[in-house]
Protein backbone atom coordinates (compact mmCIF):
# COMPACT_ATOMS: atom_id res chain seq x y z
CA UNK A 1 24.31 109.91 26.37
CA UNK A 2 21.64 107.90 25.16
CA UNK A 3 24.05 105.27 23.87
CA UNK A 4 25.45 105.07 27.60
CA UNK A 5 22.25 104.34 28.95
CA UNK A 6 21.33 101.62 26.29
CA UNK A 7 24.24 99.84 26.88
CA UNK A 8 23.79 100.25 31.04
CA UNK A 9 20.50 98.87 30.25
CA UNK A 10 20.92 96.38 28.43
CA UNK A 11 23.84 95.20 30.52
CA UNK A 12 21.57 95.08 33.71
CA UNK A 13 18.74 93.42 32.10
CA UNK A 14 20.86 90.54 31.81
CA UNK A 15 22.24 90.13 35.10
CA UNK A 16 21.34 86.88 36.59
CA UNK A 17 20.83 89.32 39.86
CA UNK A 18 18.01 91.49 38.17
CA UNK A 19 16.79 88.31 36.87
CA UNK A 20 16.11 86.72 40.01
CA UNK A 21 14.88 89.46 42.08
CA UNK A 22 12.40 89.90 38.99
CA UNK A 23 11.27 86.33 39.34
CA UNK A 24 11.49 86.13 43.38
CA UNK A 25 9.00 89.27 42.72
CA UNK A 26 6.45 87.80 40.81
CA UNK A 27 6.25 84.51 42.65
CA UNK A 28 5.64 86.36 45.94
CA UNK A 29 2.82 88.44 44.05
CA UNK A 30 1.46 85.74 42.47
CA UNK A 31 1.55 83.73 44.93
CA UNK A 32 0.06 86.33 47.68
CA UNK A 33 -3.37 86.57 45.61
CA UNK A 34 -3.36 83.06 45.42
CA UNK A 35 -2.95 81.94 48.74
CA UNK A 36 -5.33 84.75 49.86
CA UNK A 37 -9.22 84.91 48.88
CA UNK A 38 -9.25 88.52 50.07
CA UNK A 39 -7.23 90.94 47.37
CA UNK A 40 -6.89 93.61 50.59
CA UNK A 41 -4.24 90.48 52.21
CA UNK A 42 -2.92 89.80 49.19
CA UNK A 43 -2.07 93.36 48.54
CA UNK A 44 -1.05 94.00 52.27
CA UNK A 45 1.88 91.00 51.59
CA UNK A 46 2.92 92.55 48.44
CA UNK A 47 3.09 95.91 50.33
CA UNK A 48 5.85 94.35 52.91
CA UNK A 49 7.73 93.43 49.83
CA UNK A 50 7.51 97.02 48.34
CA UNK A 51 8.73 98.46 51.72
CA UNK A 52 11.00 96.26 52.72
CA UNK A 53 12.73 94.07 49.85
CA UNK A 54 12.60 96.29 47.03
CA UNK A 55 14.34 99.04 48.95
CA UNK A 56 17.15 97.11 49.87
CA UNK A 57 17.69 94.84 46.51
CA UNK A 58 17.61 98.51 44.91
CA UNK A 59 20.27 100.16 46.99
CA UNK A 60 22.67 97.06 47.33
CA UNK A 61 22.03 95.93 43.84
CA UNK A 62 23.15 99.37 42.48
CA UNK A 63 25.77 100.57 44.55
CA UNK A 64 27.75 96.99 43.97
CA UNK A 65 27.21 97.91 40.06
CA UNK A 66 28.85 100.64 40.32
CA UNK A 67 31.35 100.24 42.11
CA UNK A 68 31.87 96.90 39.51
CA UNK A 69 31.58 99.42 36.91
CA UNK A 70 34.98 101.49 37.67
CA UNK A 71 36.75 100.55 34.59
CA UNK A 72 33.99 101.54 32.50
CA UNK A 73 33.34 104.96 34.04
CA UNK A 74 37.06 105.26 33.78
CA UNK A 75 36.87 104.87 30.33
CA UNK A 76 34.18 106.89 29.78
CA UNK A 77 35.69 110.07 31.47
CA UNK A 78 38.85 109.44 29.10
CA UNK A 79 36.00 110.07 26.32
CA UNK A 80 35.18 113.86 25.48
CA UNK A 81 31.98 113.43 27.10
CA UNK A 82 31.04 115.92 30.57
CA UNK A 83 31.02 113.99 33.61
CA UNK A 84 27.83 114.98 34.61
CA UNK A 85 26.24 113.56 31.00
CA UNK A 86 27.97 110.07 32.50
CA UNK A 87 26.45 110.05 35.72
CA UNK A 88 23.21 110.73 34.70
CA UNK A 89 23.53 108.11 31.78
CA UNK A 90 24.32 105.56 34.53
CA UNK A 91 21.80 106.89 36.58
CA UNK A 92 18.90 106.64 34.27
CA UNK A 93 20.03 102.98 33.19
CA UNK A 94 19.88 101.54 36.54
CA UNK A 95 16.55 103.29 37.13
CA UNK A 96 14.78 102.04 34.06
CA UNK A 97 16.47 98.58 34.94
CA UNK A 98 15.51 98.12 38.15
CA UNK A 99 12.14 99.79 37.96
CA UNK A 100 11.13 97.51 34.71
CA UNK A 101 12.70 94.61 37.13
CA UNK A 102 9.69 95.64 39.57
CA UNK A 103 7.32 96.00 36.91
CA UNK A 104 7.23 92.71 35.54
CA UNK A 105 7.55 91.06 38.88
CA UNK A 106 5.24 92.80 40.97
CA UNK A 107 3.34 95.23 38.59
CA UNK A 108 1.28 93.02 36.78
CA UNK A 109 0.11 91.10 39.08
CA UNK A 110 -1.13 93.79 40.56
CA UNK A 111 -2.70 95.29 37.60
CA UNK A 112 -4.45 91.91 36.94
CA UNK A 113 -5.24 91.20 40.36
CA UNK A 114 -5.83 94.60 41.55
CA UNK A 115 -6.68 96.85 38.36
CA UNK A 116 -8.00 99.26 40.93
CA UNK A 117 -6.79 102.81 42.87
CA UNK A 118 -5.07 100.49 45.40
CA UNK A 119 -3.30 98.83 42.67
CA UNK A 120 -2.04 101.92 40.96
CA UNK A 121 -0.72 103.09 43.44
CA UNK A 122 1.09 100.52 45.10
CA UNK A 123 2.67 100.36 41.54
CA UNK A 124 3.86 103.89 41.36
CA UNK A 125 4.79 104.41 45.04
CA UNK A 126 6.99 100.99 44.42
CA UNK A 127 8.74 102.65 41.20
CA UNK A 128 9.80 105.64 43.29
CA UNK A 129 10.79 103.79 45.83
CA UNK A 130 12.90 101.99 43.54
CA UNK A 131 14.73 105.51 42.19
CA UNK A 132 14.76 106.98 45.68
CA UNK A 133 17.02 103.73 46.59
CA UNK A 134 19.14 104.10 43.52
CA UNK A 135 20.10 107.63 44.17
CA UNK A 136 20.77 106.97 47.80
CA UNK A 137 23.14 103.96 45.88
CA UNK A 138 24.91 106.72 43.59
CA UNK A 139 25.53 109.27 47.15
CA UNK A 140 27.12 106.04 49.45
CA UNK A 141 29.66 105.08 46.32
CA UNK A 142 30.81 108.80 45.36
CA UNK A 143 31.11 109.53 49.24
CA UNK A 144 33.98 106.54 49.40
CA UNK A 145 35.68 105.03 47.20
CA UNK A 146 35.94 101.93 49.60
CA UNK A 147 33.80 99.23 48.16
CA UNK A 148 33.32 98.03 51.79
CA UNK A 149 32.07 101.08 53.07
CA UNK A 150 30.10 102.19 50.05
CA UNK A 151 28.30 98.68 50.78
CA UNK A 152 27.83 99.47 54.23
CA UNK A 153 26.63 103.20 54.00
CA UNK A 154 24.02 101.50 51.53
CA UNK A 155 22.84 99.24 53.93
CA UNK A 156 22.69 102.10 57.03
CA UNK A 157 20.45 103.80 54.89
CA UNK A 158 18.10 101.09 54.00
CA UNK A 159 18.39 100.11 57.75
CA UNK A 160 17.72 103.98 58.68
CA UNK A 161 14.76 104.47 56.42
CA UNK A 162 13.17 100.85 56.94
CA UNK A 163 13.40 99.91 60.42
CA UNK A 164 14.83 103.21 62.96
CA UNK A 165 13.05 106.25 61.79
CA UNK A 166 9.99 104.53 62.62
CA UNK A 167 11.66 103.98 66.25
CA UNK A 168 12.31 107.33 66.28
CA UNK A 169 9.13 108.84 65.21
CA UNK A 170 7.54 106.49 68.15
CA UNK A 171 10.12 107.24 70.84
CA UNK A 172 9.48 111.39 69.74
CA UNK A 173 5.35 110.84 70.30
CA UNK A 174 6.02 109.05 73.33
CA UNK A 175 8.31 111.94 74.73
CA UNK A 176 5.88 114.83 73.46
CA UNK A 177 2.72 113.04 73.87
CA UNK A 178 1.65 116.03 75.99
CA UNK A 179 2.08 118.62 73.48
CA UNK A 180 0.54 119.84 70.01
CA UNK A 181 3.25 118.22 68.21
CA UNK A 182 0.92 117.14 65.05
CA UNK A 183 2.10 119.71 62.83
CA UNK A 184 5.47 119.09 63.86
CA UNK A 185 5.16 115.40 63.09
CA UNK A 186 4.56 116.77 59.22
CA UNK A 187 7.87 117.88 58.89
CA UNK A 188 9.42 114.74 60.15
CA UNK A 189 7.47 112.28 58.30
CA UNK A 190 8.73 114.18 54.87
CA UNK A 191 12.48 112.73 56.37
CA UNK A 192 11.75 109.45 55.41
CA UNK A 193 10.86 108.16 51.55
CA UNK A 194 9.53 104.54 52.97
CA UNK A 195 6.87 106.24 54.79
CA UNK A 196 5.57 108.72 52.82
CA UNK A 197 4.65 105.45 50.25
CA UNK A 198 3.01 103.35 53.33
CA UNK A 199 0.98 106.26 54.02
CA UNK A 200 -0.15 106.74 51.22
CA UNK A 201 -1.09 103.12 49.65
CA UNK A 202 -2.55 102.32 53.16
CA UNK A 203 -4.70 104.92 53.04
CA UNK A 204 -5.87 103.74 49.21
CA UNK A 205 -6.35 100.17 50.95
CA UNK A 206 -8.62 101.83 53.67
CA UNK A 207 -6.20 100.37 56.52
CA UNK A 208 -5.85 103.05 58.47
CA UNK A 209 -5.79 101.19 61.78
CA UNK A 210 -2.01 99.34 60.21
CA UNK A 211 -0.83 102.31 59.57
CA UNK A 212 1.27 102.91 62.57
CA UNK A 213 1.81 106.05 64.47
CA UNK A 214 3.17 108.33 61.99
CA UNK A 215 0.43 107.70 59.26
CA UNK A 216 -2.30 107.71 62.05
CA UNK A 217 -1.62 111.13 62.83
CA UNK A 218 -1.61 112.51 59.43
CA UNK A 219 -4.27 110.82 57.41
CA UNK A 220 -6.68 113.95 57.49
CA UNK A 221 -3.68 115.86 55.42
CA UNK A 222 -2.26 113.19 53.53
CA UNK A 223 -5.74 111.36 52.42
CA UNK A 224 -6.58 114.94 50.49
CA UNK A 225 -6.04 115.49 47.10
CA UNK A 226 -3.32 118.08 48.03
CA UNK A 227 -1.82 115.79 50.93
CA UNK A 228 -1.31 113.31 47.94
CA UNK A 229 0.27 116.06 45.52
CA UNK A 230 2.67 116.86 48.18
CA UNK A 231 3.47 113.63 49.14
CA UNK A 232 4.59 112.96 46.21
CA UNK A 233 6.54 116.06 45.72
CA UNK A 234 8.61 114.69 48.79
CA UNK A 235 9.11 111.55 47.27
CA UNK A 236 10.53 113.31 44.07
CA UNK A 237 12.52 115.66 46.06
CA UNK A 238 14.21 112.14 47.80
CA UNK A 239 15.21 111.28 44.21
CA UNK A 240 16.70 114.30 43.41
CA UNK A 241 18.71 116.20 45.98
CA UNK A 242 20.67 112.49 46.63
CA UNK A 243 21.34 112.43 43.65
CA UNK A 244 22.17 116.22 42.65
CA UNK A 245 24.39 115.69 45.32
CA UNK A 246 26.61 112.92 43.78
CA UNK A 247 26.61 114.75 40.69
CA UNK A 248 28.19 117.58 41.72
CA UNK A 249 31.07 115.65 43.95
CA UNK A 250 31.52 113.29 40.91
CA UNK A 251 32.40 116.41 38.83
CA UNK A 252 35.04 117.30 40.92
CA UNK A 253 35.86 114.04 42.66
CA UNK A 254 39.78 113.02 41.61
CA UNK A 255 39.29 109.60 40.16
């Protein structure tokens, strides 16, 4: 297993893809503290990146991989190894890839820029966004085995989570704005991974007023210590059912 995942690793790591979107990351990080006197802009740009560009370079990026990597999951299931020890080998690689991908584009600048609370967790709320988008990768290529639709289930859910559920969540207030829907509103902002991380690094940059609608309503629960905890909770939960979910249908999936 471990041998799987070195040599997933080290394969990834020297993709000119990963390479890029590594350096694309730290000139946009640099170059946001640079350009900005303030460190609150410079972390707000970088923040834009996290919710929008890392989401999407994470689920394409790994879903193509995979579905490049046929061959060499075929011969690895002709290997007495468990197919659930394979997919969690590839799994971890692509994680630890693309996460260390972020890390030394965006992470330290923002541990030398912004050594702070803000910075922190910016950092850690970009790693899981990473994973989240990697397991959501793993789900759209063992639902098909269409490369074209794998791609394209991978990019409805980056579209989904980035850009409509926020639509949604504004159409729903607009609808119920007459009713005690706040507790309601708790349960649907745990349906989407991208907002539970702007919540919660907006609230660390005190910028409560850009949070939008959804975090608006629930800073009082989610700027507690146990708001956080939970958060967080969710955002683990969006790693793993995903990707519990592939596992299972790639242990009985005829390949």
């Amino acid at each position: 297993m471990n041998r799987i995942i070195k040599i997933v690793l080290l394969d990834i790591l020297k993709n000119k893809i990963v390479v890029s979107y590594a350096l694309i990351l730290a000139l946009l990080s640099w170059g946001s503290f640079m350009l900005e006197n303030n460190t609150a802009k410079g972390l707000l740009t970088i923040l834009n990146v996290i919710l929008f560009t890392v989401p999407l370079v994470s689920v394409l990026f790994s879903t193509i991989y995979i579905y490049n990597s046929a061959e060499f999951i075929e011969l690895l299931l002709s290997q007495p190894i468990k197919r659930k020890k394979i997919w969690i080998s590839l799994f971890t690689g692509l994680s630890v890839a693309m996460v260390l991908a972020f890390f030394l584009g965006a992470g330290i600048p923002l541990l030398i820029n912004s050594p702070g609370t803000a910075g922190l967790m910016m950092l850690l709320a970009g790693s899981l966004i990473t994973v989240v988008f990697v397991g959501l990768a793993f789900l759209s290529c063992i639902l098909t085995r269409d490369k074209a639709k794998g791609i394209g289930l991978a990019i409805l859910f980056w579209l989904y989570f980035a850009i409509l559920f926020d639509a949604l969540v504004l159409f729903l207030l607009f609808q119920f704005s007459e009713y005690p829907i706040e507790e309601a509103m708790v349960g649907i902002t745990a349906l989407s991974p991208i907002d539970l991380a702007r919540i919660q690094i907006l609230l660390h940059l005190d910028q409560s007023a850009m949070m939008g609608y959804t975090g608006a309503i629930f800073k009082d629960f989610f700027g507690t210590a146990v708001g956080l905890l939970i958060s967080f909770l969710l955002l683990v939960l969006w790693i793993s059912i995903p990707f519990l979910v592939s596992v299972r249908k790639f242990e009985t999936k005829d390949l």
